[in-house]
Protein backbone atom coordinates (compact mmCIF):
# COMPACT_ATOMS: atom_id res chain seq x y z
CA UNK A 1 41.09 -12.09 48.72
CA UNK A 2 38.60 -13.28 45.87
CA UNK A 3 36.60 -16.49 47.16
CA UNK A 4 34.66 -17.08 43.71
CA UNK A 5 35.39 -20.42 41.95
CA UNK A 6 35.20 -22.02 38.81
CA UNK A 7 32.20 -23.88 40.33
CA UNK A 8 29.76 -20.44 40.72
CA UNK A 9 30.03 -19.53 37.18
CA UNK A 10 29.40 -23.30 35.76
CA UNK A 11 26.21 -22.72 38.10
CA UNK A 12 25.22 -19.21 37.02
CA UNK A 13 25.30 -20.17 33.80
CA UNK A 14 23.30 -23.47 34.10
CA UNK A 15 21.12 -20.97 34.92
CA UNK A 16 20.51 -19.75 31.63
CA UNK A 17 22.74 -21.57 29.08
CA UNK A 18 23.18 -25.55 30.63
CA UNK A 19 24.00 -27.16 27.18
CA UNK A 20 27.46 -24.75 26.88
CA UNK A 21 28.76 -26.00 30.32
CA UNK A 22 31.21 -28.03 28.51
CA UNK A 23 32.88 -25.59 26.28
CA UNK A 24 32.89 -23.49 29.30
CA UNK A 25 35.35 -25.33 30.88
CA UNK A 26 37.15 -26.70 28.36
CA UNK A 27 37.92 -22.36 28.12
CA UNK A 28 38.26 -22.55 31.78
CA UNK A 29 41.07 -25.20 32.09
CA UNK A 30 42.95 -23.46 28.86
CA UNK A 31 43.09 -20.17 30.55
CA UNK A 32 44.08 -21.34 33.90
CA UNK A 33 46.93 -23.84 32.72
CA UNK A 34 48.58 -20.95 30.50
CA UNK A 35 48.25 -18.81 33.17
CA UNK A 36 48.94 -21.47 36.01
CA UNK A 37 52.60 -19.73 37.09
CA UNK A 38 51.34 -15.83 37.13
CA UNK A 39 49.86 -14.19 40.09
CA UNK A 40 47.99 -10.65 40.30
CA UNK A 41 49.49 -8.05 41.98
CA UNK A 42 47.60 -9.02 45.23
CA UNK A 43 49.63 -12.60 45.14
CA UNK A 44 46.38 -14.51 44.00
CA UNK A 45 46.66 -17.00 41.01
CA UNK A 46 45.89 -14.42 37.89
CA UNK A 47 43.23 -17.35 36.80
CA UNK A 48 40.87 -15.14 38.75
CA UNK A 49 41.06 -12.16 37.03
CA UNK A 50 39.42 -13.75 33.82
CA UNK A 51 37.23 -16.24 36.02
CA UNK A 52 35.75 -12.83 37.76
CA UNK A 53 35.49 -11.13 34.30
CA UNK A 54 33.41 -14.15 32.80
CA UNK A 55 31.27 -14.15 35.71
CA UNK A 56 30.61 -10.47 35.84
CA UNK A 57 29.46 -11.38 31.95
CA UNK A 58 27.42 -14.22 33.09
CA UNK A 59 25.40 -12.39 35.28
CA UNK A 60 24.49 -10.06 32.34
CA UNK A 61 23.50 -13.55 30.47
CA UNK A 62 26.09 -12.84 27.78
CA UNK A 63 26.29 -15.67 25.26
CA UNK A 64 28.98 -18.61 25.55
CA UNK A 65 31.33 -17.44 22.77
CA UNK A 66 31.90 -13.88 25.19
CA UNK A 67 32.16 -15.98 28.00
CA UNK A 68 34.99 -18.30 26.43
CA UNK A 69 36.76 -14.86 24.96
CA UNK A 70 36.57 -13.67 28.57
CA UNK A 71 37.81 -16.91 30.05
CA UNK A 72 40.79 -16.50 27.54
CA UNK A 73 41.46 -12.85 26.92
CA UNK A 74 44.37 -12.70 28.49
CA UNK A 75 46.00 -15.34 27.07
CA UNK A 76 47.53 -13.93 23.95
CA UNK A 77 48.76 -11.59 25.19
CA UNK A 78 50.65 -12.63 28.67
CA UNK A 79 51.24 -16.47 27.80
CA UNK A 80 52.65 -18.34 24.79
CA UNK A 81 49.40 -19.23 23.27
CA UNK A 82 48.22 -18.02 19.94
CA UNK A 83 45.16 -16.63 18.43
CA UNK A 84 45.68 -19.83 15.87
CA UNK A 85 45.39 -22.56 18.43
CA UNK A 86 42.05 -20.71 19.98
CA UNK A 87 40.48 -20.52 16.61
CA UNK A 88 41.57 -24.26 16.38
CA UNK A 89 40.24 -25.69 20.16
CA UNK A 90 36.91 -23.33 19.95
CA UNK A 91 36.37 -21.25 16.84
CA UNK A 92 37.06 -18.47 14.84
CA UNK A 93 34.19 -16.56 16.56
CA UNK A 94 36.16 -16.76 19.92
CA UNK A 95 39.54 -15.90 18.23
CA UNK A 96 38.09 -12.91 16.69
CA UNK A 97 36.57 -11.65 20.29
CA UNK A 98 40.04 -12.74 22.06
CA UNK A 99 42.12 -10.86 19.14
CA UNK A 100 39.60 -7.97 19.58
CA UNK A 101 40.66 -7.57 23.32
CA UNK A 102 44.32 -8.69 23.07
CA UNK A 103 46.67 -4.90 23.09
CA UNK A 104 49.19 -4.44 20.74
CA UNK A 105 52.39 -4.94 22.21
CA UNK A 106 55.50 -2.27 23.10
CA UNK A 107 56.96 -4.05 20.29
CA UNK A 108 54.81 -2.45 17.62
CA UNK A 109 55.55 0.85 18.63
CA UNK A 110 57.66 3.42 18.85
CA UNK A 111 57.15 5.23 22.11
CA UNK A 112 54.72 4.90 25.02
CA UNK A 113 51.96 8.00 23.96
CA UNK A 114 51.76 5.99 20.20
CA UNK A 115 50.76 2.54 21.82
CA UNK A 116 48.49 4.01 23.96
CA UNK A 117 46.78 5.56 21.56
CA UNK A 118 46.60 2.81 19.14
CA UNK A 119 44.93 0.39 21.53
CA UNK A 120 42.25 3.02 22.87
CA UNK A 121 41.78 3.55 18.94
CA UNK A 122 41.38 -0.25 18.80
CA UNK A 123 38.64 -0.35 21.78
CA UNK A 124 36.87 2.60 20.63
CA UNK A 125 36.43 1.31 16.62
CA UNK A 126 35.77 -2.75 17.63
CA UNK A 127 32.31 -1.25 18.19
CA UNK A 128 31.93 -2.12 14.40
CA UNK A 129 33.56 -5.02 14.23
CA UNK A 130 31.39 -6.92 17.23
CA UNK A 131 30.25 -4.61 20.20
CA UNK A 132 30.51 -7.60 22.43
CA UNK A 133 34.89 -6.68 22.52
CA UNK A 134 34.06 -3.51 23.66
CA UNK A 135 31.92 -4.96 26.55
CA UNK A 136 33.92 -7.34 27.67
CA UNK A 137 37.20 -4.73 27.60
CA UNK A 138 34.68 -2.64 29.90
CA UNK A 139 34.13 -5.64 32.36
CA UNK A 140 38.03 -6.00 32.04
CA UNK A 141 38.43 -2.78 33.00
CA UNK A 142 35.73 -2.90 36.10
CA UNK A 143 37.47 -5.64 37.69
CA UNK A 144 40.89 -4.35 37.33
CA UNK A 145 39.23 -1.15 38.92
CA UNK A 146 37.55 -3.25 42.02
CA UNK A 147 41.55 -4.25 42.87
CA UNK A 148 43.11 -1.14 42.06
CA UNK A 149 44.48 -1.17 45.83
CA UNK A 150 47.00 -3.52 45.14
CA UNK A 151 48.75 -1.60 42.89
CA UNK A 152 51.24 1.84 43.43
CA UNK A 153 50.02 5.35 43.87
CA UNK A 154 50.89 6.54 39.94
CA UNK A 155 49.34 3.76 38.41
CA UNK A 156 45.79 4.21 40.57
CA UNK A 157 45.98 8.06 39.10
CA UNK A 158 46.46 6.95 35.77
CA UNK A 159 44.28 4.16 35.72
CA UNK A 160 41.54 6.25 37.54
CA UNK A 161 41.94 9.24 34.70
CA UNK A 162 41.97 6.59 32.17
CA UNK A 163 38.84 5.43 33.00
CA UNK A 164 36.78 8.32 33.30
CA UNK A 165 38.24 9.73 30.12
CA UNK A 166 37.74 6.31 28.05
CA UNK A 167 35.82 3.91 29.39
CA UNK A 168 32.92 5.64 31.08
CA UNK A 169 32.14 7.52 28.12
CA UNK A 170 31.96 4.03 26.23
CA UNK A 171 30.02 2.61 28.91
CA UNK A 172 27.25 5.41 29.04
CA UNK A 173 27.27 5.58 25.12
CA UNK A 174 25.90 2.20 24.98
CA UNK A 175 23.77 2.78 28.06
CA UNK A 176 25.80 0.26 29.85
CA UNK A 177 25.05 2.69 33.21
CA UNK A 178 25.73 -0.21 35.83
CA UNK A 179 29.07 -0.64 34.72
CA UNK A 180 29.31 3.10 33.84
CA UNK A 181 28.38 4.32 37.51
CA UNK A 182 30.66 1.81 39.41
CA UNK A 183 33.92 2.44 37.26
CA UNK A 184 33.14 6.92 37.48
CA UNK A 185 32.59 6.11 41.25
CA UNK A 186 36.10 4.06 41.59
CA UNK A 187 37.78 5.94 39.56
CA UNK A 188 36.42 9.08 41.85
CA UNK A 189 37.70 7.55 45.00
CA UNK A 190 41.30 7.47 43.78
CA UNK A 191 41.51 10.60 42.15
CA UNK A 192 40.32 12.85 44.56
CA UNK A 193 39.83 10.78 47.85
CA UNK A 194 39.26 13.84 50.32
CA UNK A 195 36.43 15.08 48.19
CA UNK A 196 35.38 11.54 47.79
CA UNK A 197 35.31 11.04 51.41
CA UNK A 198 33.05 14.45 52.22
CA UNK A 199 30.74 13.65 49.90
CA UNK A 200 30.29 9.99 50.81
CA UNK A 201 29.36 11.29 54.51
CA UNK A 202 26.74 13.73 53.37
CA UNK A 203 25.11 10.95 51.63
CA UNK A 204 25.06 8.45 54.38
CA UNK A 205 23.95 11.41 57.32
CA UNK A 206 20.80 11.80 54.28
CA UNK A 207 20.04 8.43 54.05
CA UNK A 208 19.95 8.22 57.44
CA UNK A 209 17.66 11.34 57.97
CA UNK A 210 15.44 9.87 55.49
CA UNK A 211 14.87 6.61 55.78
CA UNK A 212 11.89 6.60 57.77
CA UNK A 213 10.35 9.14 55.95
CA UNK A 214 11.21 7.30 52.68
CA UNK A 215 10.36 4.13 53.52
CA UNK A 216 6.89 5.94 54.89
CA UNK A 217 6.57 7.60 51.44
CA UNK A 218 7.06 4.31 49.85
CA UNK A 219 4.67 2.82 51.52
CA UNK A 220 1.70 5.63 50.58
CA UNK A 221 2.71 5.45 46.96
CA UNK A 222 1.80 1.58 47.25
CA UNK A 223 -1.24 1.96 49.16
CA UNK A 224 -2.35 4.62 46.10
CA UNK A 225 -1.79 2.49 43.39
CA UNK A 226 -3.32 -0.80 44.64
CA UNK A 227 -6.03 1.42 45.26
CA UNK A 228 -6.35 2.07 41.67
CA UNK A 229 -5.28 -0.97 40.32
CA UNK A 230 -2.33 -0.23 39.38
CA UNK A 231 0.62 -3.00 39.54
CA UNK A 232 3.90 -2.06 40.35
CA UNK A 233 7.55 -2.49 42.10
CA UNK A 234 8.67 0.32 44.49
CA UNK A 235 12.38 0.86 44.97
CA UNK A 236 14.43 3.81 47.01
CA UNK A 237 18.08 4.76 45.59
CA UNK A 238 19.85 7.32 46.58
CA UNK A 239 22.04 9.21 43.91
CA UNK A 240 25.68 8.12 43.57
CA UNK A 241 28.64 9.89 44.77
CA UNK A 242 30.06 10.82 41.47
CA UNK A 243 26.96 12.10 40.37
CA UNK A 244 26.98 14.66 43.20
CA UNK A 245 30.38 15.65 42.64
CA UNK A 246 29.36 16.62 38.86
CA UNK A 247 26.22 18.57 40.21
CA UNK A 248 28.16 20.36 42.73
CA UNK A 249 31.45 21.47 40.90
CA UNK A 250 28.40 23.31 38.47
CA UNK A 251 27.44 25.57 41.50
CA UNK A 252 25.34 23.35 42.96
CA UNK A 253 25.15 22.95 46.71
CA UNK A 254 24.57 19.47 48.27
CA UNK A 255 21.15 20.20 49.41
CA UNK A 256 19.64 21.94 46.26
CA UNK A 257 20.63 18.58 44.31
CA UNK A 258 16.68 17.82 43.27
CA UNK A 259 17.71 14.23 42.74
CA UNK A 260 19.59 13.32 45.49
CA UNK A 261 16.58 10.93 46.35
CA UNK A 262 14.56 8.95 44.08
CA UNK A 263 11.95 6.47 44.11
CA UNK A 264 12.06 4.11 41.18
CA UNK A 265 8.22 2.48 40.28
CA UNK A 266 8.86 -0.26 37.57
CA UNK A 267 5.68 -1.08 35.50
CA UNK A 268 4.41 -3.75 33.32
CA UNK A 269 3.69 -1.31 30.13
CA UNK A 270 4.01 2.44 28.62
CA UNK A 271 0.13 2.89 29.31
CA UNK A 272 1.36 2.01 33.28
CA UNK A 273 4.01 4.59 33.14
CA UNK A 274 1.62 7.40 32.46
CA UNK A 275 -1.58 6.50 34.94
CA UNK A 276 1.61 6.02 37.55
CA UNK A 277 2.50 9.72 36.98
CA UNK A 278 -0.91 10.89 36.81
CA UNK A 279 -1.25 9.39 40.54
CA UNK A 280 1.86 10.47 41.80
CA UNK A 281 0.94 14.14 40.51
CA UNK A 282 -2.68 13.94 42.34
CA UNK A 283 -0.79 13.45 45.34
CA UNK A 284 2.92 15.26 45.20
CA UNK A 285 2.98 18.92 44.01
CA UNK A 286 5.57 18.32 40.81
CA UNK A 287 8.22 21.55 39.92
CA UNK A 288 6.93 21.73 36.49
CA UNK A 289 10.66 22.28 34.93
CA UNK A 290 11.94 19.29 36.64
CA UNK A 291 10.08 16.94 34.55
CA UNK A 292 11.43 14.76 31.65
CA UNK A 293 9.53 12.58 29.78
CA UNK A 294 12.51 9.98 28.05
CA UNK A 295 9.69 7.51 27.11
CA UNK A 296 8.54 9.76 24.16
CA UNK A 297 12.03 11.14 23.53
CA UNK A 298 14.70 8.63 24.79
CA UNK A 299 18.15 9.35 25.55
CA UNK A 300 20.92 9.13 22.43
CA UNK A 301 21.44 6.08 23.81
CA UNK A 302 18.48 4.42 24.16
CA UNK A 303 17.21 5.10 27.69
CA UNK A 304 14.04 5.67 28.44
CA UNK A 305 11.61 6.64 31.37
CA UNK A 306 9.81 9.67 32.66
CA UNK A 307 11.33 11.95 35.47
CA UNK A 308 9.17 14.14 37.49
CA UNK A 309 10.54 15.61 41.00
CA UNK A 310 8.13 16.63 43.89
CA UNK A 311 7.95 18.35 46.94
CA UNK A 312 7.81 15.20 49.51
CA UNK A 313 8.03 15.65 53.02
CA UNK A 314 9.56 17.88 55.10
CA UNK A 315 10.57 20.41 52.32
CA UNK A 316 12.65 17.23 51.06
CA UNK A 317 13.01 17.17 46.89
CA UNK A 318 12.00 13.90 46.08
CA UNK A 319 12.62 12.24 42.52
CA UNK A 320 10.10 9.46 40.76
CA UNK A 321 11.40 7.57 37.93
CA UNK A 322 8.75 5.74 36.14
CA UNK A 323 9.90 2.86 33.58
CA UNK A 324 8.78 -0.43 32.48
CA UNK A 325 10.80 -3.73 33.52
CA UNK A 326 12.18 -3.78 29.74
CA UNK A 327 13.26 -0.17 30.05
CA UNK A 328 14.55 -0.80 33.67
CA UNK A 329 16.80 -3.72 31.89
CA UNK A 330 18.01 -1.39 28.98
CA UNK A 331 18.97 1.55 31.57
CA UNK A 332 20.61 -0.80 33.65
CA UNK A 333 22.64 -2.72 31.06
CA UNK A 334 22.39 -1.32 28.02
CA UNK A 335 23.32 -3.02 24.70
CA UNK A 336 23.87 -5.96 26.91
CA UNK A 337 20.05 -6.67 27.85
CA UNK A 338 19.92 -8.49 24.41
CA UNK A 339 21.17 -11.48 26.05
CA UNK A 340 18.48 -11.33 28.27
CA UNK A 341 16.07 -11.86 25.61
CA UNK A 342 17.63 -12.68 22.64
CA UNK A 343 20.81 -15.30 23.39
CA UNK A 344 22.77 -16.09 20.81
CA UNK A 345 21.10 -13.84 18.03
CA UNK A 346 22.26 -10.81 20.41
CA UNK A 347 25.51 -9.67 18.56
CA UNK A 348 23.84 -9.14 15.01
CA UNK A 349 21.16 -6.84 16.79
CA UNK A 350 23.43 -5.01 19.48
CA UNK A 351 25.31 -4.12 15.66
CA UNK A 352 22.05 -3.25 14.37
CA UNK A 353 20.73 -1.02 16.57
CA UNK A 354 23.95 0.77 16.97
CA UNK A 355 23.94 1.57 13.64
CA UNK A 356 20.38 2.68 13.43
CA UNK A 357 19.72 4.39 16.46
CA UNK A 358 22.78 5.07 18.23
CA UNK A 359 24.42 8.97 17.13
CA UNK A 360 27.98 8.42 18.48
CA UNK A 361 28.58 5.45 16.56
CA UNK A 362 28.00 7.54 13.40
CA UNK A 363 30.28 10.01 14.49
CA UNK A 364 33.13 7.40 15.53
CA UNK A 365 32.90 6.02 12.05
CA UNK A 366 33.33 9.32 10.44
CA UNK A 367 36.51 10.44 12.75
CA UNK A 368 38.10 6.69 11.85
CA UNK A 369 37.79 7.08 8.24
CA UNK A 370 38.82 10.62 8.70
CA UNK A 371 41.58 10.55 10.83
CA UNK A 372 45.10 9.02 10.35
CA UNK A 373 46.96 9.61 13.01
CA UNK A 374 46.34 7.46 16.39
CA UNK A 375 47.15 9.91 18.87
CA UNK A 376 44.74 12.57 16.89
CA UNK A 377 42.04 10.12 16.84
CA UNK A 378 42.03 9.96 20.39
CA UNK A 379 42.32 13.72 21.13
CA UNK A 380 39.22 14.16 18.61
CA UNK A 381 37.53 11.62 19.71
CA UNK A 382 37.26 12.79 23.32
CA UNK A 383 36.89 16.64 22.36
CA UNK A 384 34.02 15.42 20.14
CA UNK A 385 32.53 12.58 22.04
CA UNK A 386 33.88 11.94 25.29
CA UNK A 387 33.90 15.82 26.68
CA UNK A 388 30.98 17.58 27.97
CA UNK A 389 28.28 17.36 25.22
CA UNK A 390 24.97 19.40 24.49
CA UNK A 391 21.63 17.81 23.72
CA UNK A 392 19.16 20.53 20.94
CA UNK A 393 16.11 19.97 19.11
CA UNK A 394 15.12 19.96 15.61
CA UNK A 395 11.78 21.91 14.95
CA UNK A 396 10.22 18.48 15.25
CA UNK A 397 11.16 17.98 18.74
CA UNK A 398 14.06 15.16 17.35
CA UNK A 399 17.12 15.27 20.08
CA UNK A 400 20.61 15.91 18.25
CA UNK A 401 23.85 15.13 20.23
CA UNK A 402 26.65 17.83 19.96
CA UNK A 403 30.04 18.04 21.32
CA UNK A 404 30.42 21.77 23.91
CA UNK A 405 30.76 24.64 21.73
CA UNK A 406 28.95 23.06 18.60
CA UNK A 407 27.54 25.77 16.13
CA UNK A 408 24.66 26.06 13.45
CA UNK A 409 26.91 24.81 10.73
CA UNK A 410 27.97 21.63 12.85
CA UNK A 411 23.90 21.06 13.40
CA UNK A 412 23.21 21.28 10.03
CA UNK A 413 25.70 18.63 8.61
CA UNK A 414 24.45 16.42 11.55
CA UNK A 415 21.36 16.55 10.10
CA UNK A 416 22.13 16.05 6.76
CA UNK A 417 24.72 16.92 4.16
CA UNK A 418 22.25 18.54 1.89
CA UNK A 419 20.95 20.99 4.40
CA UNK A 420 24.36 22.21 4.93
CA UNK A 421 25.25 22.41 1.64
CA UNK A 422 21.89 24.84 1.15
CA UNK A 423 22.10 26.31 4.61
CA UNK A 424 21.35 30.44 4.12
CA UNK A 425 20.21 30.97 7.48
CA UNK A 426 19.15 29.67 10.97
CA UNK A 427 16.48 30.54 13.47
CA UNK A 428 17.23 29.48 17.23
CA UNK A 429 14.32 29.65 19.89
CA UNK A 430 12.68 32.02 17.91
CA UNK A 431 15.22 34.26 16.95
CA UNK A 432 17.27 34.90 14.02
CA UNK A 433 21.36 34.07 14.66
CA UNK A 434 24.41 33.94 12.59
CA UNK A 435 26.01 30.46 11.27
CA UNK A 436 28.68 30.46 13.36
CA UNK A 437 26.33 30.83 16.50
CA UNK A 438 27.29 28.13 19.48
CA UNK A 439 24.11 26.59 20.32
CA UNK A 440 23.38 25.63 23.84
CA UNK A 441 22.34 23.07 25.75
CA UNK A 442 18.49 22.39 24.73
CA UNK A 443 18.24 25.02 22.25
CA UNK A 444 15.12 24.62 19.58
CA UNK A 445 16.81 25.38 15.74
CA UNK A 446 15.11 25.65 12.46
CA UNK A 447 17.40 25.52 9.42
CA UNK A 448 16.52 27.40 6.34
CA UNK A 449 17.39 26.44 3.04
CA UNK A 450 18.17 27.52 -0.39
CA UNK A 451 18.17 24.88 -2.82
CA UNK A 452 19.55 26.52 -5.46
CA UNK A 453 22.62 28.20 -3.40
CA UNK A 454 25.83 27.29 -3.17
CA UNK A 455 26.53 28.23 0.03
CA UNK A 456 29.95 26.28 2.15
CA UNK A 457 32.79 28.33 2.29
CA UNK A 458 36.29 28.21 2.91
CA UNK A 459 35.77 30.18 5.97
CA UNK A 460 33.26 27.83 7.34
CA UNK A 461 36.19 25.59 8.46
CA UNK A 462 37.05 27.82 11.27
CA UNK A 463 33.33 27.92 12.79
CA UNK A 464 32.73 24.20 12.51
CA UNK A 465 34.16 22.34 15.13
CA UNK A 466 33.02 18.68 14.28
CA UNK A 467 35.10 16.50 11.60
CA UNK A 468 31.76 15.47 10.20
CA UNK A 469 30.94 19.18 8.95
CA UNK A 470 34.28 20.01 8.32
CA UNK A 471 34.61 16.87 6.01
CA UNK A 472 31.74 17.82 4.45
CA UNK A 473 32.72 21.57 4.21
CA UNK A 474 36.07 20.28 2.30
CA UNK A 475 34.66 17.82 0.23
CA UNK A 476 31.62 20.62 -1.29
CA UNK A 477 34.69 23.07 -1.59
CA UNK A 478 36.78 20.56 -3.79
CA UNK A 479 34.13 19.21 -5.85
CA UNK A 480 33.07 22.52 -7.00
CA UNK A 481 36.35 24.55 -6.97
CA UNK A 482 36.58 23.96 -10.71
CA UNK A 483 32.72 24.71 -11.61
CA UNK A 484 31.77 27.77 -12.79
CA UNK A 485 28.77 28.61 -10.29
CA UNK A 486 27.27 31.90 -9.07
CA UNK A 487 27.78 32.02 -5.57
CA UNK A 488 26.04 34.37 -2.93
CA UNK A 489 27.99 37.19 -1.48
């Protein structure tokens, strides 16, 4: 049973926000009066379902208006209280986060598939509303995941497939990875608990095999950089069971995995990161193609730090991942890690840098504007998004995000429209391909352009496989149907 009280969130968020501690619990006793008669399925009072969600929030330092909504997200939607009387006790700000969160109900709808679909539609797009109802629906969602034992055999399948096919994608795409590794890892345990179970054994016999020499290799890392000066935090982790289930259903056996073991060094700056490599290099013969430098080319969604695996001891592949504490923050919590430094001005630049920086939520806008239908959303959206994706280069070493099976046309209109519209030919790794070539996983490709052809046809709708190109295709085709132009054969 859950021990945590009202009384441990009130004093983790003293912590960090002491003049909200009233409207905290004046969200607090609202919450648990409507939902004073309702238990969870274990047979505790459901009040701790929200009180765990705000608290799980709270230790992210989200701001008070997402710790109200949490407090109260429930309450719309399971008792007889309104969005109205929220907007009236706390404000519109809370309402909008609670209404953000609250699913449409069976009412709405006419069959099971349709309101399904219409509330993961309703998750997914809130991104551009306020990304904090996304986060807290993920929080939501991790909870309900750490008591998924109380409830029956069908619903922990369809919960567990739910949550790797929705919300883990969401959670990686805004680098939320704590959050993102726990749910994939629950979520793993119910679906396939044999495999789970094998795997989880292989891990602990390694971490007991290499502990000592771990802990040893720790230790000589140290000694070298206070011997040159250099500050920094040592930390062993061990890669997560999930994660070695993806590696080894791609022919991978457990003890190739080069980053089964990894020693995190967390720096004070970017000049750090780079005399930390340089040290651990002098030392550690490096395998040259297992390095990956995300400090000068982050992740698409934001992560950063530099990867370089070594031979350590005893033939054992050994990982080093070198970061600063404000990129150990971001990879940890993503969007979230503005409320570490940035309180209450957090939402407006979580929204910001989504929209500037972030490729997915580009593409999400596109399929919503695009895309009618509610159940098709969802299937494009995780064909497009939440499926296996590639990462390529532009000539200029810039990383573009692709869905599997992405060609040169897609590319191009990811780029820009106006290179697709005077695409005439393509050059990948060196080497001269056709338009409706399928690029592949870190691929280099050069576009070439015509400026004065008029090159999208018809037929490049069945060798594009994103709606963005194929929206652009279309809307080329239709504005120039009626023009009198001299096309290329």
């Amino acid at each position: 049973m859950n021990t945590l009280s009202y009384n441990d969130l009130e004093k983790l968020v003293k912590s960090y926000a002491p003049f909200d501690i009233p409207k905290l619990r004046r969200a607090f006793d609202y919450a648990k009066k409507h939902h004073e008669e309702q238990k969870r399925a274990s047979g505790e009072p459901y009040i701790i379902h929200p009180l765990n969600v705000a608290y799980i929030l709270a230790s992210m330092h989200a701001d008070i208006d997402t710790l109200c909504a949490a407090l109260l997200h429930d309450v719309v939607e399971d008792t007889e209280s309104t969005l109205e009387e929220i907007e009236q006790k706390f404000n519109k700000n809370v309402r909008d986060l609670v209404d953000g969160v609250t699913k449409m109900t069976k009412l709405d709808f006419n069959n099971k598939k349709e309101l399904s679909a219409i509330n993961i539609r309703r998750l997914i797009v809130s991104l551009a509303r306020d990304p904090r109802i996304i986060i807290i629906k993920l929080v939501d969602r991790l909870h309900n995941m750490r008591t998924l034992e109380y409830k029956s055999l069908e619903k922990q399948k369809s919960k567990a497939l739910e949550t790797l096919e929705i919300y883990v994608p969401l959670a990686y795409y805004i680098g939320a990875c704590q959050i993102k590794d726990e749910l994939e890892n629950i979520a793993f345990k119910y679906l396939k608990p044999s495999l789970y179970g094998d795997i989880n054994k292989k891990r602990e016999d390694l971490k007991k095999e290499t502990k000592d020499i771990l802990e040893e290799t720790k230790k000589q890392v140290e000694g070298i950089f206070k011997k040159n000066s250099l500050k920094a935090k040592l930390e062993i982790r061990y890669k997560d069971n999930y994660s070695i289930y993806k590696k080894i259903i791609t022919n991978n056996k457990f003890e190739t995995i080069h980053d089964l073991m990894t020693i995190k060094v967390l720096v004070k700056n970017v000049k750090d990161c780079y005399t930390a490599l340089m040290l651990i290099h002098e030392n550690f013969t490096p395998i040259n193609y297992r390095f990956k430098d995300y400090i000068a080319k982050p992740k698409t969604n934001m992560y950063k730090s530099i990867h370089t695996t070594v031979f350590g001891y005893d033939n054992h592949l050994l990982q080093f991942q070198i970061r600063t504490y404000d990129m150990e923050r971001v990879a940890v919590f993503g969007l979230t890690s503005y409320w570490f430094k940035y309180k209450n001005n957090a939402q407006n630049l979580m929204k910001k840098d989504l929209e500037d920086n972030f490729q997915f939520f580009k593409s999400i806008k596109e399929i919503d504007s695009t895309i009618l239908d509610n159940i098709e959303f969802v299937s494009r959206v995780k064909r497009e998004l939440f499926s296996s994706n590639i990462y390529v280069y532009t000539m200029s070493g810039e990383v573009v995000e692709l869905p599997n099976g992405a060609t040169i046309i897609d590319f191009a209109y990811k780029i820009h429209t106006d290179i697709g519209n005077s695409m005439v030919a393509a050059i990948v790794n060196d080497e001269a391909v056709s338009l409706d070539h399928v690029l592949e996983n870190q691929d280099r490709v050069r576009i070439i352009t015509d400026e004065e052809a008029y090159v999208p046809k018809e037929e490049w709708l069945n060798k594009a496989i994103t709606t963005n190109a194929r929206n652009k295709i279309m809307e080329f085709i239709r504005e120039n149907e009626n023009t009198e132009v001299d096309k290329p054969n």
